[in-house]
C-alpha atoms as a PDB file:
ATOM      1  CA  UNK A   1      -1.720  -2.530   2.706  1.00  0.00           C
ATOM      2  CA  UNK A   2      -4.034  -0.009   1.186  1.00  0.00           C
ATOM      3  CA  UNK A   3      -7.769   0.800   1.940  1.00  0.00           C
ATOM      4  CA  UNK A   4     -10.113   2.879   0.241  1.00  0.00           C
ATOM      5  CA  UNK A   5     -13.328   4.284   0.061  1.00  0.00           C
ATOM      6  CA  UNK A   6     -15.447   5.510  -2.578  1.00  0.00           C
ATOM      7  CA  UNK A   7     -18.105   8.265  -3.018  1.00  0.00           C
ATOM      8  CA  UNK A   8     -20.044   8.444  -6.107  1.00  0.00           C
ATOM      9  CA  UNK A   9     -22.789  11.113  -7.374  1.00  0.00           C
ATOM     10  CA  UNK A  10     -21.989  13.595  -5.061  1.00  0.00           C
ATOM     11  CA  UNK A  11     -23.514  16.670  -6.025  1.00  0.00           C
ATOM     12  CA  UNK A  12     -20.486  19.189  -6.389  1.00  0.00           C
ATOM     13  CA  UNK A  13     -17.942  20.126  -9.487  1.00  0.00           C
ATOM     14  CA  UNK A  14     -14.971  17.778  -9.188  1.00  0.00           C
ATOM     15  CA  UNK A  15     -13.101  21.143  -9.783  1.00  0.00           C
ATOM     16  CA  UNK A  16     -14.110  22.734  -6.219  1.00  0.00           C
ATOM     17  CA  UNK A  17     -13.386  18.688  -4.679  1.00  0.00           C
ATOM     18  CA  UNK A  18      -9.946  18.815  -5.663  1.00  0.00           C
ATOM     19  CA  UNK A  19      -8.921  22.168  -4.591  1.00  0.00           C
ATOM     20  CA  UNK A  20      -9.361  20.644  -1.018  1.00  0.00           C
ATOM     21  CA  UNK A  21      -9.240  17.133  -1.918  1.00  0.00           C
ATOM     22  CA  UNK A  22      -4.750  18.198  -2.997  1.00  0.00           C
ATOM     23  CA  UNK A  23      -4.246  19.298   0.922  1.00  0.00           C
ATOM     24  CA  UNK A  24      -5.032  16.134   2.380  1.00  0.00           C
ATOM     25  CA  UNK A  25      -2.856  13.915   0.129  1.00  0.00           C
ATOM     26  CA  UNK A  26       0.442  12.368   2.306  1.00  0.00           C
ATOM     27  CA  UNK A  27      -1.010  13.569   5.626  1.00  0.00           C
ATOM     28  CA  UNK A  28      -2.039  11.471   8.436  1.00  0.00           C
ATOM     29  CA  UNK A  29      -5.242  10.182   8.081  1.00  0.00           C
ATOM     30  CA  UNK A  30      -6.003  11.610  11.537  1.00  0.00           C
ATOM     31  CA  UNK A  31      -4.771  14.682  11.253  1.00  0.00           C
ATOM     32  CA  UNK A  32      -6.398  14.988   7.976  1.00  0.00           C
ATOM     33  CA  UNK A  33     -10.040  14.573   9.424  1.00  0.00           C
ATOM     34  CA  UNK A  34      -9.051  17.426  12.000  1.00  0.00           C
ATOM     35  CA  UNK A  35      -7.698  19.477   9.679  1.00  0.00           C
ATOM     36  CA  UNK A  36     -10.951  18.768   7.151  1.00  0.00           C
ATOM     37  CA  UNK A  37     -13.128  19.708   9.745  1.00  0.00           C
ATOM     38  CA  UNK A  38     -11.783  23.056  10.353  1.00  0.00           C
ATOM     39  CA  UNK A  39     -12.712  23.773   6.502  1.00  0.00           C
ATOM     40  CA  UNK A  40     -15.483  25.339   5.860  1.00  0.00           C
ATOM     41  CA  UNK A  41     -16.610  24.090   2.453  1.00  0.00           C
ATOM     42  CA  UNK A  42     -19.099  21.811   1.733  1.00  0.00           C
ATOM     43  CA  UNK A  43     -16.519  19.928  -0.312  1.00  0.00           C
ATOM     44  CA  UNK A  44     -14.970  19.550   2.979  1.00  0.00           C
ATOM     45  CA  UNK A  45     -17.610  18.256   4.545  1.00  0.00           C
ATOM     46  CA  UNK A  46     -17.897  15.058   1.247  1.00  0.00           C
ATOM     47  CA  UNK A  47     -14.221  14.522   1.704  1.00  0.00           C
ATOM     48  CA  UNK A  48     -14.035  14.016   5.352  1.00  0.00           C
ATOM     49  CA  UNK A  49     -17.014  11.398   5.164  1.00  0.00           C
ATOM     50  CA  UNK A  50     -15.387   9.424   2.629  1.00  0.00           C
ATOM     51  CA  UNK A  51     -12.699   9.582   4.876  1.00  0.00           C
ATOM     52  CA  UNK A  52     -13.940   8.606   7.651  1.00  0.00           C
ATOM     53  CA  UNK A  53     -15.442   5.277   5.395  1.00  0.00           C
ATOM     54  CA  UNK A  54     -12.227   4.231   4.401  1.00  0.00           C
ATOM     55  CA  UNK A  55     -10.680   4.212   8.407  1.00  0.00           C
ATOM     56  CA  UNK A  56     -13.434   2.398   9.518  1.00  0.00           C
ATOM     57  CA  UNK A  57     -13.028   0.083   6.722  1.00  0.00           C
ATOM     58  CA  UNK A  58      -9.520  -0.120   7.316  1.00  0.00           C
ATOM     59  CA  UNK A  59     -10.046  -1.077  11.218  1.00  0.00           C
ATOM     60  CA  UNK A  60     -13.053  -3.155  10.497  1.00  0.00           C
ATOM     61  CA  UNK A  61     -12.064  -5.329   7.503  1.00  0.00           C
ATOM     62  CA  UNK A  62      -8.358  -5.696   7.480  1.00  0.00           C
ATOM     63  CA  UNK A  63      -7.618  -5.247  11.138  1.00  0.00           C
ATOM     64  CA  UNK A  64      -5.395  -1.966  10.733  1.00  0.00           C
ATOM     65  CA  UNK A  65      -4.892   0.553  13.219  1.00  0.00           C
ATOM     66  CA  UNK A  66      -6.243   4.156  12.159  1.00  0.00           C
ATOM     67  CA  UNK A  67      -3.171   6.143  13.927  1.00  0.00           C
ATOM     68  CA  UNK A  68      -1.010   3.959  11.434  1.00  0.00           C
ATOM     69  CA  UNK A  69      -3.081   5.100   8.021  1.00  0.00           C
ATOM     70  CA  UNK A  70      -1.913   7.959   6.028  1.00  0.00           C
ATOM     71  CA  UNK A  71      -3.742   9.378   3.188  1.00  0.00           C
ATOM     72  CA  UNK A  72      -1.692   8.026  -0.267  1.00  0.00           C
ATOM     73  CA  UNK A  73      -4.096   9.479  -2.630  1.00  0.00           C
ATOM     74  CA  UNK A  74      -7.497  11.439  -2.611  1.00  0.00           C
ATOM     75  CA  UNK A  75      -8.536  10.951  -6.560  1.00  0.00           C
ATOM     76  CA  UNK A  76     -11.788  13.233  -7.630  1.00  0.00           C
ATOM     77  CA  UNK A  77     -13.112  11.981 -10.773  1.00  0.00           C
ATOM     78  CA  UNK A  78     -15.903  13.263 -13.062  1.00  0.00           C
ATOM     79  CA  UNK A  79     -19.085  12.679 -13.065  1.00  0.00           C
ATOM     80  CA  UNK A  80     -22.536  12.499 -14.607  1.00  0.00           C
ATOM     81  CA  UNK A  81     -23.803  15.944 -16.145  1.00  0.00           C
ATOM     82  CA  UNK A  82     -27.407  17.030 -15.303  1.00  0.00           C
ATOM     83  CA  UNK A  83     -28.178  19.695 -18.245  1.00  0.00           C
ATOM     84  CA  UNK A  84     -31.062  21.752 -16.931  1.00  0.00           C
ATOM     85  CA  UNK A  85     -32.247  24.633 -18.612  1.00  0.00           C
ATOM     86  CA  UNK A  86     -32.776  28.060 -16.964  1.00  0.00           C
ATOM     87  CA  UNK A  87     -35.131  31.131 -18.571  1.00  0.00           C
ATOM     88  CA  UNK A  88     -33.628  34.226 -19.677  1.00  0.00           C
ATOM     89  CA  UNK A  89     -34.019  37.159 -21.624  1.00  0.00           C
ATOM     90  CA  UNK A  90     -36.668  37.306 -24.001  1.00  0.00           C
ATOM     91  CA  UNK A  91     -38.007  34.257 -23.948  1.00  0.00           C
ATOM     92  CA  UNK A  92     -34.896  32.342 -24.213  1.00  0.00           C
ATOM     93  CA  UNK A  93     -33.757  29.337 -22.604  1.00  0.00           C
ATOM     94  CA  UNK A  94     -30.083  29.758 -20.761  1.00  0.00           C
ATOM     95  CA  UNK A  95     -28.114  26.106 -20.591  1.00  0.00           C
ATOM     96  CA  UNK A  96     -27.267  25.073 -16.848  1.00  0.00           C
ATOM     97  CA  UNK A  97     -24.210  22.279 -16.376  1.00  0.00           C
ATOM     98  CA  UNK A  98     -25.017  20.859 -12.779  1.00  0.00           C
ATOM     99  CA  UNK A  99     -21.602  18.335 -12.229  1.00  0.00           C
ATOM    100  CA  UNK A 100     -21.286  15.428 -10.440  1.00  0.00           C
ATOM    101  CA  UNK A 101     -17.989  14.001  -8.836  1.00  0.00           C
ATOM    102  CA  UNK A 102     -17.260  10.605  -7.466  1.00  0.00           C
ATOM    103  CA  UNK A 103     -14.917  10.602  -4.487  1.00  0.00           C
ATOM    104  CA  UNK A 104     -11.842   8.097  -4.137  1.00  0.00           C
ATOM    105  CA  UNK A 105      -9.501   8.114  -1.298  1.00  0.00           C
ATOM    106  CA  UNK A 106      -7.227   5.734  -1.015  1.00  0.00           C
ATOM    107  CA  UNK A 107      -5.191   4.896   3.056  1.00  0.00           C
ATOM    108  CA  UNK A 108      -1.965   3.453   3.040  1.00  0.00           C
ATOM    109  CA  UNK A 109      -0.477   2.067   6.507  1.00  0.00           C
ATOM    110  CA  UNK A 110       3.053   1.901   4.536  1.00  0.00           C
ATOM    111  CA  UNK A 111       3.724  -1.843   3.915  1.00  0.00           C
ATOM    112  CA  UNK A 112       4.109  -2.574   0.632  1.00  0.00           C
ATOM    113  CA  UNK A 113       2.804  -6.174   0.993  1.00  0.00           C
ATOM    114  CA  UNK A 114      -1.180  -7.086   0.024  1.00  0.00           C
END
């Protein structure tokens, strides 16, 4: 059966998410939280409560145990662009891209039956 949880708006480029987001993928989803905690990245830190969401939602709504859960996929989509504007040089107006990402993991407890 598989579980997820979902993170949206979070306020980092979905490029720095997935650089961490591709180490968890196929690990335990225990050993992934320890190993996410020991990153220090605030990407890190938005992965590993996402997580954490989809265990407890794993253990609270379909009765799985979390030492049974791996991690099947950890999917970092794009998000909304804020376009902000900085000053620069002589008078002129420098364009700033601040990127959103929305955070999917997806726990797997390897039967294939839903």
């Amino acid at each position: 059966m598989e579980v997820q949880s979902l993170t949206r708006y979070a306020r980092m480029s979905p490029k720095k998410v997935r650089e961490v987001a591709r180490t968890i993928q196929g690990r335990k989803a225990a050993e992934a939280v320890e190993f996410l905690t020991l990153v220090p990245r605030k990407s890190a830190r938005l992965i590993v409560k996402t997580l954490k969401s989809a265990i407890a939602n794993a253990e609270n709504n379909n009765n799985l145990s979390a030492d049974s859960l791996t991690v099947k996929s950890a999917i970092i989509e794009n998000g909304p662009v804020l376009k902000r504007f900085k000053a620069g040089a002589r008078g002129t107006a420098k364009p700033r891209r601040k990127k959103m990402s929305h955070i999917r993991i997806v726990l797997s407890d390897g039967n294939t039956s839903n």
